[in-house]
N, C-alpha and C. Protein backbone atom coordinates (compact mmCIF):
# COMPACT_ATOMS: atom_id res chain seq x y z
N UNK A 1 89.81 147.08 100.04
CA UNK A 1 89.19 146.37 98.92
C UNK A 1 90.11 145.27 98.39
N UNK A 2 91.75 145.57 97.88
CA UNK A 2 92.36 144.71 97.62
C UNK A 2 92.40 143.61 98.72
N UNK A 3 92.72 143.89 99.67
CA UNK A 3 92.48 142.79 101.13
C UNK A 3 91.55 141.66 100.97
N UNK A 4 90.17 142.35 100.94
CA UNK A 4 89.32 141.38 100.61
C UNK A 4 89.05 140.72 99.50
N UNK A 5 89.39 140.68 98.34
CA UNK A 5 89.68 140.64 97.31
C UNK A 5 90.49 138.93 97.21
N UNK A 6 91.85 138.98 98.00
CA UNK A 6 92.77 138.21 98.28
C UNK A 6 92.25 137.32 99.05
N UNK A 7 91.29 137.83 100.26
CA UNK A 7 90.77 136.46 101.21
C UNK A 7 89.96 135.78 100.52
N UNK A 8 88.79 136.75 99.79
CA UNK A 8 87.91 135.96 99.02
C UNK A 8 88.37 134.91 98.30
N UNK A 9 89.58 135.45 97.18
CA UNK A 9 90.41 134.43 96.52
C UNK A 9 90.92 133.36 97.40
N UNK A 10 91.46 133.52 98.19
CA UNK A 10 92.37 132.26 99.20
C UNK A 10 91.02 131.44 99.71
N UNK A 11 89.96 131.81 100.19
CA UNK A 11 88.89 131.05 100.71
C UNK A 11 88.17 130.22 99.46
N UNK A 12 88.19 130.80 98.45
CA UNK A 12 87.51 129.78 97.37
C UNK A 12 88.61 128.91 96.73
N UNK A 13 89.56 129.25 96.77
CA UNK A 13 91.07 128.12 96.53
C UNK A 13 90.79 127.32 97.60
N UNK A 14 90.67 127.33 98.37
CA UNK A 14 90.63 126.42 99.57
C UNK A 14 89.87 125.77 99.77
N UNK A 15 88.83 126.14 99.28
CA UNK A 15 87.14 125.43 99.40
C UNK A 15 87.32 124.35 97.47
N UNK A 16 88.30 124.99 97.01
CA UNK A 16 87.98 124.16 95.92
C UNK A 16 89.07 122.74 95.75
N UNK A 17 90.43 123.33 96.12
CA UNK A 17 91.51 122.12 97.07
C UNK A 17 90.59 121.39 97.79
N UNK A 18 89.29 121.60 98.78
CA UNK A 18 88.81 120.58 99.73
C UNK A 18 87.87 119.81 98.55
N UNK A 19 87.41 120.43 98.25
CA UNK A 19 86.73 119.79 97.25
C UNK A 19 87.26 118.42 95.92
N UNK A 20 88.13 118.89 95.14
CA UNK A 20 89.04 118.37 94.91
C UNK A 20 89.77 116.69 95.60
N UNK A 21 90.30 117.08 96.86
CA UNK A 21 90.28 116.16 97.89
C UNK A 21 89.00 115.21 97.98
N UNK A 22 88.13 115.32 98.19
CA UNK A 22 86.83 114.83 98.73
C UNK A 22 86.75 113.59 97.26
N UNK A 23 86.76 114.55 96.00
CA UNK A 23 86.16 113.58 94.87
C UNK A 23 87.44 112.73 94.82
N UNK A 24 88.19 112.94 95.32
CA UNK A 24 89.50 111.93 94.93
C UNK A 24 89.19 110.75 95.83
N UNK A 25 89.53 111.01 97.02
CA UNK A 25 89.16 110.14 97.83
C UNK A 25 88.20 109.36 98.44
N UNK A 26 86.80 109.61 98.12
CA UNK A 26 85.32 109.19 98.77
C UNK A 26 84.51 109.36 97.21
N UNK A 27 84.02 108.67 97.59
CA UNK A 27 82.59 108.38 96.39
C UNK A 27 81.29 107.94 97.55
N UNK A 28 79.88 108.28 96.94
CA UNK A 28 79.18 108.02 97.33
C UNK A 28 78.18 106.69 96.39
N UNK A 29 77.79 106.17 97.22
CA UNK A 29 76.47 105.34 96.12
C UNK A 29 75.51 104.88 97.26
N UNK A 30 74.59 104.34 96.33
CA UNK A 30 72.78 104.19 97.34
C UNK A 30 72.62 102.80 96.96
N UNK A 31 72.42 102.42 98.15
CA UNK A 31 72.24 100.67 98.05
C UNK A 31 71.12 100.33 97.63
N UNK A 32 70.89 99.58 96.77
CA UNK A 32 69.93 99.04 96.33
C UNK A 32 69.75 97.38 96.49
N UNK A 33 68.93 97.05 97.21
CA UNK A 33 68.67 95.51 97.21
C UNK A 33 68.72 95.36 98.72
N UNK A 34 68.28 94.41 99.44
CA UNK A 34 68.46 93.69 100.60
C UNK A 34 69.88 92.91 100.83
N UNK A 35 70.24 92.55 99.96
CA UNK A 35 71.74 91.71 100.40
C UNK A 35 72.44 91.60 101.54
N UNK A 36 72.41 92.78 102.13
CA UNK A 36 73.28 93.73 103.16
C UNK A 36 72.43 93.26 104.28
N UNK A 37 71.09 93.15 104.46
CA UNK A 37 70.14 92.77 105.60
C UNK A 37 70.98 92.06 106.47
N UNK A 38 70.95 92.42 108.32
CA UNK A 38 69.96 93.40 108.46
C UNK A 38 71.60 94.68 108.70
N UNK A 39 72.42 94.57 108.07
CA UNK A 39 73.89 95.45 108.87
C UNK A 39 73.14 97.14 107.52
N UNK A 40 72.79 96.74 106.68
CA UNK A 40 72.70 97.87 105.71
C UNK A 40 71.29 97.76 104.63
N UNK A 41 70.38 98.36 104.41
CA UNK A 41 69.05 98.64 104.20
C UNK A 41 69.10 99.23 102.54
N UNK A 42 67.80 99.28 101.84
CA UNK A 42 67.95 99.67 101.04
C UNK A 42 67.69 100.92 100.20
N UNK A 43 68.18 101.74 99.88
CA UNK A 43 68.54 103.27 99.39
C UNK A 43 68.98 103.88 100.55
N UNK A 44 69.37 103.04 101.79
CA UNK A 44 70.73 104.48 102.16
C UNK A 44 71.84 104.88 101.48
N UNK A 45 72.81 105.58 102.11
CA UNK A 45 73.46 106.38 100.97
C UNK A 45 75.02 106.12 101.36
N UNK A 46 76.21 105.63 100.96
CA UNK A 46 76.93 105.43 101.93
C UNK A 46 78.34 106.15 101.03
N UNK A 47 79.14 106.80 102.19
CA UNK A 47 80.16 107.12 101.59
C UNK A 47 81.42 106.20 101.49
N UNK A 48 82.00 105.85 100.37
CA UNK A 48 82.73 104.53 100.22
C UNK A 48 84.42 105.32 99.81
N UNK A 49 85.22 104.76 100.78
CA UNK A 49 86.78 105.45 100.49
C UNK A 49 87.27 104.66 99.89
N UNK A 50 87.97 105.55 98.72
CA UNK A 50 88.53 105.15 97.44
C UNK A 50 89.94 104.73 97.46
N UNK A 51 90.51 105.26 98.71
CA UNK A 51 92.38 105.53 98.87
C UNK A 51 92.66 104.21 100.01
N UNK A 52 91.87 103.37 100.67
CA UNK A 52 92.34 102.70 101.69
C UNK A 52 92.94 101.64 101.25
N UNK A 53 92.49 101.44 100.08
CA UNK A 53 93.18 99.55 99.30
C UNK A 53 94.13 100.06 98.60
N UNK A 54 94.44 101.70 98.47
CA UNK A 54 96.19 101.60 98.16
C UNK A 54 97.48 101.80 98.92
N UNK A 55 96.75 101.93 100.12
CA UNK A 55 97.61 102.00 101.51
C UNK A 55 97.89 100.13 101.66
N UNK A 56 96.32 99.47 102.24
CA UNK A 56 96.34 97.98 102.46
C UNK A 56 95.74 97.34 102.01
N UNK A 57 96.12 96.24 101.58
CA UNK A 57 94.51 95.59 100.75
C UNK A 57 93.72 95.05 101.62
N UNK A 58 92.06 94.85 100.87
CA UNK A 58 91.06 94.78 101.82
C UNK A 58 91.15 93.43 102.73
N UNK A 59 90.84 93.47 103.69
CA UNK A 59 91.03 92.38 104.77
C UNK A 59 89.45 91.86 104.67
N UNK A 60 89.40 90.42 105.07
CA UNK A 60 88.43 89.64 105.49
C UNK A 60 87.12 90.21 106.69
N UNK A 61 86.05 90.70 106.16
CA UNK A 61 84.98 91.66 107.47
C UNK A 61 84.95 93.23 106.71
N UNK A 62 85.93 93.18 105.96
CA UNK A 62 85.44 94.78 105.03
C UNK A 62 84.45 94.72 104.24
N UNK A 63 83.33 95.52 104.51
CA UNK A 63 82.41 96.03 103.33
C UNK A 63 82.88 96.64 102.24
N UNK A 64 82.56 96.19 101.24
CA UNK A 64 83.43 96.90 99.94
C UNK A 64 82.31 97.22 98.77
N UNK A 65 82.53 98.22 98.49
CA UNK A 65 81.88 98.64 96.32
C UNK A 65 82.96 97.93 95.77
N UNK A 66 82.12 97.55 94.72
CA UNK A 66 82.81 97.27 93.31
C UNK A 66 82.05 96.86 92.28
N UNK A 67 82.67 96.69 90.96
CA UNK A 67 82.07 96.19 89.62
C UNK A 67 81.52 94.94 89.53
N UNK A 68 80.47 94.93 89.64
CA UNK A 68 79.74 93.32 89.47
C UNK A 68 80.91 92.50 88.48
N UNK A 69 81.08 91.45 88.62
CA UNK A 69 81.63 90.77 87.87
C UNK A 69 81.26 89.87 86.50
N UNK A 70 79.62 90.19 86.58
CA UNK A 70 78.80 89.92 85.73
C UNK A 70 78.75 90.76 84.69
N UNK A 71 78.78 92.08 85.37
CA UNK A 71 78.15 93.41 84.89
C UNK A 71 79.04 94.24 85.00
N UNK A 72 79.58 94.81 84.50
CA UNK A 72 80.59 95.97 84.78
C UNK A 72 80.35 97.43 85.20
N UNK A 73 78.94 97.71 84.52
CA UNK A 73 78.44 99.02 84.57
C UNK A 73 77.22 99.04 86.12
N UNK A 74 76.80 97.75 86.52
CA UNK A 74 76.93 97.40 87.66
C UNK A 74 77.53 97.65 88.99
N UNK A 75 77.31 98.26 90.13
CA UNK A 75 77.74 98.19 91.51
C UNK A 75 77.37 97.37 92.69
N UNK A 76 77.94 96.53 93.05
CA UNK A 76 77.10 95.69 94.17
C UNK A 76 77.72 96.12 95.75
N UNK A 77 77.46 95.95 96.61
CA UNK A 77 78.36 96.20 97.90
C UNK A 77 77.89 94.58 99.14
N UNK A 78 79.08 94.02 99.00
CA UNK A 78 79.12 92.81 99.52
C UNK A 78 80.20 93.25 101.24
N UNK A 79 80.43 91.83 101.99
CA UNK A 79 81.69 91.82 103.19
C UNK A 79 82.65 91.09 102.35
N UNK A 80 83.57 90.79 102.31
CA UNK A 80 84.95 89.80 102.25
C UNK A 80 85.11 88.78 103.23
N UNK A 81 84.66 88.03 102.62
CA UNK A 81 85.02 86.60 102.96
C UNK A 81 86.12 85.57 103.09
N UNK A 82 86.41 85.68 102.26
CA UNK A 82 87.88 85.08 101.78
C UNK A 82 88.77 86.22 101.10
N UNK A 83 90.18 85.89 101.27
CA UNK A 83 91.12 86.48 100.67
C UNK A 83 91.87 85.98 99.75
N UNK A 84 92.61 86.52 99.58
CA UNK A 84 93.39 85.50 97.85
C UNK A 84 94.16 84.11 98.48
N UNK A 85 93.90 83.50 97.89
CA UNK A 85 94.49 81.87 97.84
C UNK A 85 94.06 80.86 98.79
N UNK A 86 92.76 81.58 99.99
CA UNK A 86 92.55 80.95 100.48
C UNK A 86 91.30 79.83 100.15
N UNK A 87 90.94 78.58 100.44
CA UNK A 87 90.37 78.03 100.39
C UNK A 87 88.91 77.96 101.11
N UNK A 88 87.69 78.10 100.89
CA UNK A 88 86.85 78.72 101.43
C UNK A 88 85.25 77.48 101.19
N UNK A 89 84.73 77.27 101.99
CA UNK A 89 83.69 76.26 102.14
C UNK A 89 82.43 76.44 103.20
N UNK A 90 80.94 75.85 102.18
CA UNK A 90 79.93 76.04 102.75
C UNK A 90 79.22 75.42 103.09
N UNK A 91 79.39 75.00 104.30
CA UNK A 91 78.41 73.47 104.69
C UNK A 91 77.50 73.72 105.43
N UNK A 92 76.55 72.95 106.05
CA UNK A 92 75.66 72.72 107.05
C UNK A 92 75.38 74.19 108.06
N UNK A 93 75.56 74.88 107.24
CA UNK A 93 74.88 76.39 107.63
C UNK A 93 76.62 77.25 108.06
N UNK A 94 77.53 76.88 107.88
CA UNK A 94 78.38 77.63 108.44
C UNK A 94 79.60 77.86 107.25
N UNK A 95 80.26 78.70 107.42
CA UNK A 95 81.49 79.27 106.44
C UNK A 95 82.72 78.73 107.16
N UNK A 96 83.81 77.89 105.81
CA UNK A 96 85.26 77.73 106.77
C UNK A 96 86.27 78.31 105.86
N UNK A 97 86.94 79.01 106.21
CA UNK A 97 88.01 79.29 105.76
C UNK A 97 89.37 78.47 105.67
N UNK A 98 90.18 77.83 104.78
CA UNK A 98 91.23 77.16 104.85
C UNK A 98 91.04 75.83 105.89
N UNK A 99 89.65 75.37 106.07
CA UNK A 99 89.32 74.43 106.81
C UNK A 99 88.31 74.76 108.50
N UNK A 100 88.88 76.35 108.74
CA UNK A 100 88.46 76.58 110.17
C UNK A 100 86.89 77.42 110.26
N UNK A 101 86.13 77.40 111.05
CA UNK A 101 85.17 77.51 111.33
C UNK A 101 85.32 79.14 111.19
N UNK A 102 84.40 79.79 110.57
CA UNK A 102 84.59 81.52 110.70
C UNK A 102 82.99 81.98 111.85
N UNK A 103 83.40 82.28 112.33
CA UNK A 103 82.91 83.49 113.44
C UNK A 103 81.57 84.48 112.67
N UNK A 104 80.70 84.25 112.92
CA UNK A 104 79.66 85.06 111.88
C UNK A 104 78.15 85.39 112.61
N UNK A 105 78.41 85.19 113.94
CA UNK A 105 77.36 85.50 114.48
C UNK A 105 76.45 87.08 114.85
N UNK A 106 77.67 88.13 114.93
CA UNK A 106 77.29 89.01 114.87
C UNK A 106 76.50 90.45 113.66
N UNK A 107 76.74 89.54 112.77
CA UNK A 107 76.55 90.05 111.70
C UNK A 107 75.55 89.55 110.51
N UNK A 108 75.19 88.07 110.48
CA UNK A 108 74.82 87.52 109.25
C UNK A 108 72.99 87.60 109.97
N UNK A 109 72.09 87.66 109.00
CA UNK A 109 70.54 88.20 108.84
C UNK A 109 70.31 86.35 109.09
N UNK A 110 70.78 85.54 108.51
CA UNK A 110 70.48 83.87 109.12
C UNK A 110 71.32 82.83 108.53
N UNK A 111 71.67 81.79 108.86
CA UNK A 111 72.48 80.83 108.30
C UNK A 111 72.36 80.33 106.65
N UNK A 112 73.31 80.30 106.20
CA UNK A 112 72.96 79.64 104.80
C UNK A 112 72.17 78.54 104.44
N UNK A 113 71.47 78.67 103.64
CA UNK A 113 70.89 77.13 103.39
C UNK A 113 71.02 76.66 102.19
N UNK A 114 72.67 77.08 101.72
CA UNK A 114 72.89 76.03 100.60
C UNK A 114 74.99 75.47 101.06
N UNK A 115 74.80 75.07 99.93
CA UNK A 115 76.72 74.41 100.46
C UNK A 115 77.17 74.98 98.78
N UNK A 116 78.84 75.09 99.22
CA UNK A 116 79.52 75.16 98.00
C UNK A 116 80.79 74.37 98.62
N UNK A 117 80.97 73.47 97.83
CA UNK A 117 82.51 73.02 97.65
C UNK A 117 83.46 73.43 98.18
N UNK A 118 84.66 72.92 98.79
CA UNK A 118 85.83 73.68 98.76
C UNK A 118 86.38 74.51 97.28
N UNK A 119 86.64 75.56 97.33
CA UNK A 119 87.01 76.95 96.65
C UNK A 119 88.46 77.18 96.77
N UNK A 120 89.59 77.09 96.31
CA UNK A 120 90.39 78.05 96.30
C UNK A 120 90.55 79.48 95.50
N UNK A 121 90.34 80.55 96.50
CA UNK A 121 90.12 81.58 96.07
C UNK A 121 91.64 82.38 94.97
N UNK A 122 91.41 82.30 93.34
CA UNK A 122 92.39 82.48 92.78
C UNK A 122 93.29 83.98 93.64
N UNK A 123 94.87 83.96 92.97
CA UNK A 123 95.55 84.87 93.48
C UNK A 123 95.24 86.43 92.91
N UNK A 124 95.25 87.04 93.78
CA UNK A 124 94.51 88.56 93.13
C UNK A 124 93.14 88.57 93.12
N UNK A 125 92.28 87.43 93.94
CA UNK A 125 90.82 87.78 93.79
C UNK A 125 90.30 87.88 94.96
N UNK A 126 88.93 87.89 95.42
CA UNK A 126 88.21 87.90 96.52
C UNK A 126 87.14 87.05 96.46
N UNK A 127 86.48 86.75 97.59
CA UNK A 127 85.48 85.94 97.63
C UNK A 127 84.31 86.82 98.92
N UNK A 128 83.51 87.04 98.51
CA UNK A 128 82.27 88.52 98.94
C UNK A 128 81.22 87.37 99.13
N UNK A 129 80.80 87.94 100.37
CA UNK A 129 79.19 87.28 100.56
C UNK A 129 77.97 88.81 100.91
N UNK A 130 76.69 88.66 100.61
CA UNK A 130 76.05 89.35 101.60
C UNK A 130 75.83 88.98 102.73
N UNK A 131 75.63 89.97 103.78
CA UNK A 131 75.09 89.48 105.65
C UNK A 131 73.31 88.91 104.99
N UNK A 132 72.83 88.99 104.15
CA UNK A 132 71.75 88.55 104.16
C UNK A 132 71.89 87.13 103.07
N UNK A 133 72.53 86.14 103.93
CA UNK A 133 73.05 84.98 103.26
C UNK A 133 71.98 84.44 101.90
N UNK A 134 70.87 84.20 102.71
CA UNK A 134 70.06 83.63 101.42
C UNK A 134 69.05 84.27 100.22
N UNK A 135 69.72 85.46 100.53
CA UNK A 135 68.88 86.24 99.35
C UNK A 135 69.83 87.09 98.86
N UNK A 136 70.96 86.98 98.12
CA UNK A 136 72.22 87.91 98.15
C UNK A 136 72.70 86.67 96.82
N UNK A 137 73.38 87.90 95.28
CA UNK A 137 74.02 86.96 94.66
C UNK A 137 75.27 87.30 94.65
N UNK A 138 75.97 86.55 95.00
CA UNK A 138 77.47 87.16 95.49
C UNK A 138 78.36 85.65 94.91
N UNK A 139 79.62 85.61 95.74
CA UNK A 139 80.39 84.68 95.47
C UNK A 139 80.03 83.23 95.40
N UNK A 140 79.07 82.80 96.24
CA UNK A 140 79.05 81.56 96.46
C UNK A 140 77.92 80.89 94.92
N UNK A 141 77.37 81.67 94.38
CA UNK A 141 77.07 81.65 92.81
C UNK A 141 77.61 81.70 92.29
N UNK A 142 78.79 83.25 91.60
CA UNK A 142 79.47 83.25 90.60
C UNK A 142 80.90 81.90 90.80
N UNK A 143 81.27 81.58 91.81
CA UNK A 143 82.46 80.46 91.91
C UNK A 143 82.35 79.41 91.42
N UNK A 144 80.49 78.83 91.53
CA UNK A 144 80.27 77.48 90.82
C UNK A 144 80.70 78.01 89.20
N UNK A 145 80.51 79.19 88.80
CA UNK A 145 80.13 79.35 87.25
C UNK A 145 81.60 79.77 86.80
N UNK A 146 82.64 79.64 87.80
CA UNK A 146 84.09 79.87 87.83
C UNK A 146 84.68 81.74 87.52
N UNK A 147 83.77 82.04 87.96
CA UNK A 147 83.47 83.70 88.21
C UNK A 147 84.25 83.84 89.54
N UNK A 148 84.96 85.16 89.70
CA UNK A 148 85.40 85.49 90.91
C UNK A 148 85.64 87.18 90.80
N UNK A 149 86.07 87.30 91.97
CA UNK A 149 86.18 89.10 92.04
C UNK A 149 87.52 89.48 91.83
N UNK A 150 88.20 90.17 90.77
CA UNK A 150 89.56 90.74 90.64
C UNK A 150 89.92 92.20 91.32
N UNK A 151 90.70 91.82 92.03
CA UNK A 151 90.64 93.30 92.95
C UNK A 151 90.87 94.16 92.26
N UNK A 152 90.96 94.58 91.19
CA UNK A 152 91.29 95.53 90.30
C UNK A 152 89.76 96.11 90.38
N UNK A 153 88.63 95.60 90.05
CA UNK A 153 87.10 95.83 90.45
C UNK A 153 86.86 96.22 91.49
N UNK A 154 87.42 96.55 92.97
CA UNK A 154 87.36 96.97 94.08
C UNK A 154 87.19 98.53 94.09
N UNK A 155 85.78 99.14 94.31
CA UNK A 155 86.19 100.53 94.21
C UNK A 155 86.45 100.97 95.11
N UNK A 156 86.11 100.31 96.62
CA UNK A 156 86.63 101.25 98.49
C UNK A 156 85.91 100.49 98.83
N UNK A 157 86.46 100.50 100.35
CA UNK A 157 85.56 100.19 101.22
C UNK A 157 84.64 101.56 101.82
N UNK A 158 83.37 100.77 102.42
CA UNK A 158 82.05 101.68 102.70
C UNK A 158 82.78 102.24 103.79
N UNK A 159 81.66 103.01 104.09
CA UNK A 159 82.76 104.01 105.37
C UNK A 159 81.60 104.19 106.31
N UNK A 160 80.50 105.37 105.52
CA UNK A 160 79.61 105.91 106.62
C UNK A 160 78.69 105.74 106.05
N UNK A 161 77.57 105.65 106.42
CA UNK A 161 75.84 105.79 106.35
C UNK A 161 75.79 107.27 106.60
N UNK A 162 75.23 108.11 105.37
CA UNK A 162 74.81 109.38 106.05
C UNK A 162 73.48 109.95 105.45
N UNK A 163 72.60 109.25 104.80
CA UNK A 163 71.15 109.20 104.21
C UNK A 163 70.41 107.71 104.52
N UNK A 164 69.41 107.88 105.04
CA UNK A 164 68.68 108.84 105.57
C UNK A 164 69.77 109.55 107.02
N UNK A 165 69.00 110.71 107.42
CA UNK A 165 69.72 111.31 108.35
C UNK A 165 69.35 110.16 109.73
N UNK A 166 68.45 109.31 109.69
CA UNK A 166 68.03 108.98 111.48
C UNK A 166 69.01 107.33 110.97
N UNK A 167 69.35 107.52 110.44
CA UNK A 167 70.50 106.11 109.84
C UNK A 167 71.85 106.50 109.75
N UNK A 168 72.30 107.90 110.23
CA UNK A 168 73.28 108.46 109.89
C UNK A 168 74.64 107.39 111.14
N UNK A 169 75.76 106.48 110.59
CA UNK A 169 76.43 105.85 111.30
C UNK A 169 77.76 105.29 110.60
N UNK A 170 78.60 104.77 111.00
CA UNK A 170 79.72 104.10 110.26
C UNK A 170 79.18 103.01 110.06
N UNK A 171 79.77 102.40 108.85
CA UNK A 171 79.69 100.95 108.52
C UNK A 171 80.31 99.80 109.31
N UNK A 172 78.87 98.95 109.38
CA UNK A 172 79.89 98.43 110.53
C UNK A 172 80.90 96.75 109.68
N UNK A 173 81.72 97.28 109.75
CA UNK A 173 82.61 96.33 109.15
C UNK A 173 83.22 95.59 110.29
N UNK A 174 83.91 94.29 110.51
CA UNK A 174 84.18 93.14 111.39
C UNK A 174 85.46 92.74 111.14
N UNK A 175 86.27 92.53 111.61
CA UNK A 175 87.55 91.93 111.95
C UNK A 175 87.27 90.60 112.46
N UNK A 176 87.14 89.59 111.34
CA UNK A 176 86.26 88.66 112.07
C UNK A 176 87.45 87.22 111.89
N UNK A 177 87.02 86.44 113.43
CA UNK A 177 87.49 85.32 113.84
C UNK A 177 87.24 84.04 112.96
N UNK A 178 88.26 83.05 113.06
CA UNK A 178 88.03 81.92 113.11
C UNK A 178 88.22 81.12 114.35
N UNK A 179 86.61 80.23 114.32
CA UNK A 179 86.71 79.33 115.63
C UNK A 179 88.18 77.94 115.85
C-alpha cells in the first residue's frame, strides 16, 4: 500500500512538472482572419513557442504571435520580413530588402498591389507581412502611420498546426533568399 502510494505520488509530480513545462514554454491560439492565406487558414489552432526568441532572435521567414501594435489586447500572427535596421521596400509587385530582391515565391497567396517607400526598419523592431499580401494589415500600413513592431511584443514563433486534426502539420516557416 505504502509502495503505491509513493508511485502514485511520483507519477502525478511528474505529470504536473510536465505540465508546468508545457505552459511555460508553448501557448496555443486560433487564427482568425485570412492574412496567412494560403500557408495558414482560419480557426486552426496553432501551438506557438514562447522560449525560442530567448535563445535567438526571430530571423527573417519566421511566423510569429504577437501584440497588435494597434491593439494590445489584440493577437495577430504575421512572417518577418525585415529585421532591425534594415531597409525594406515595395514596388512593382515585389519586396527588397536593403535594396535586394527577396525570394517569395513559395509562399505568398499573390503579388502585392500596392508600394511603400523605402523603410528603415527602427533598431529593436520588426517589419511582418501576411503570405496573403493584399488582404492582410500588417507592416506595410502601420510604417506609413510610423507604427512598427517592438520585439518586446513578440510572443513565439508558431510551431505546429494541430486543430483541425486533417490540418494537423508544422508551420511552415522559410529561411528565405535574396535574389
Amino acid at each position: 500500500m505504502k509502495f503505491r502510494l509513493r508511485e502514485m505520488l511520483a507519477t502525478l509530480l511528474l505529470a504536473l512538472i510536465i505540465f508546468l513545462a508545457a505552459q511555460a514554454t508553448l501557448d496555443s491560439y486560433m487564427v482568425i482572419g485570412a492574412s496567412m492565406e494560403p500557408n495558414i487558414h482560419q480557426g486552426q489552432y496553432l501551438l506557438v513557442n514562447k522560449v525560442v526568441y530567448h535563445l535567438h532572435p526571430p530571423e527573417r521567414g519566421d511566423i510569429i504571435v504577437f501584440r497588435s501594435p494597434q491593439n494590445s489586447s489584440e493577437y495577430l500572427i504575421k512572417r518577418v520580413t525585415a529585421i532591425p535596421e534594415e531597409t525594406v521596400e515595395i514596388r512593382d509587385g515585389k519586396v527588397y530588402i536593403n535594396g535586394g530582391l527577396l525570394s517569395e515565391d513559395d509562399y505568398i497567396l499573390e503579388e502585392p498591389r500596392y508600394t511603400l517607400p523605402p523603410q528603415q526598419v527602427p533598431a529593436d523592431c520588426y517589419f511582418v507581412l501576411g503570405d496573403n499580401r493584399n488582404h492582410s494589415s500588417d507592416s506595410h500600413v502601420w510604417a506609413r502611420q510610423g507604427i512598427w513592431l517592438p520585439r518586446e511584443d513578440i510572443v513565439g514563433k508558431a510551431w505546429l498546426c494541430y486543430w483541425p486534426v486533417s490540418e494537423w502539420q508544422l508551420v511552415p516557416n522559410y529561411s528565405f533568399a535574396q535574389r
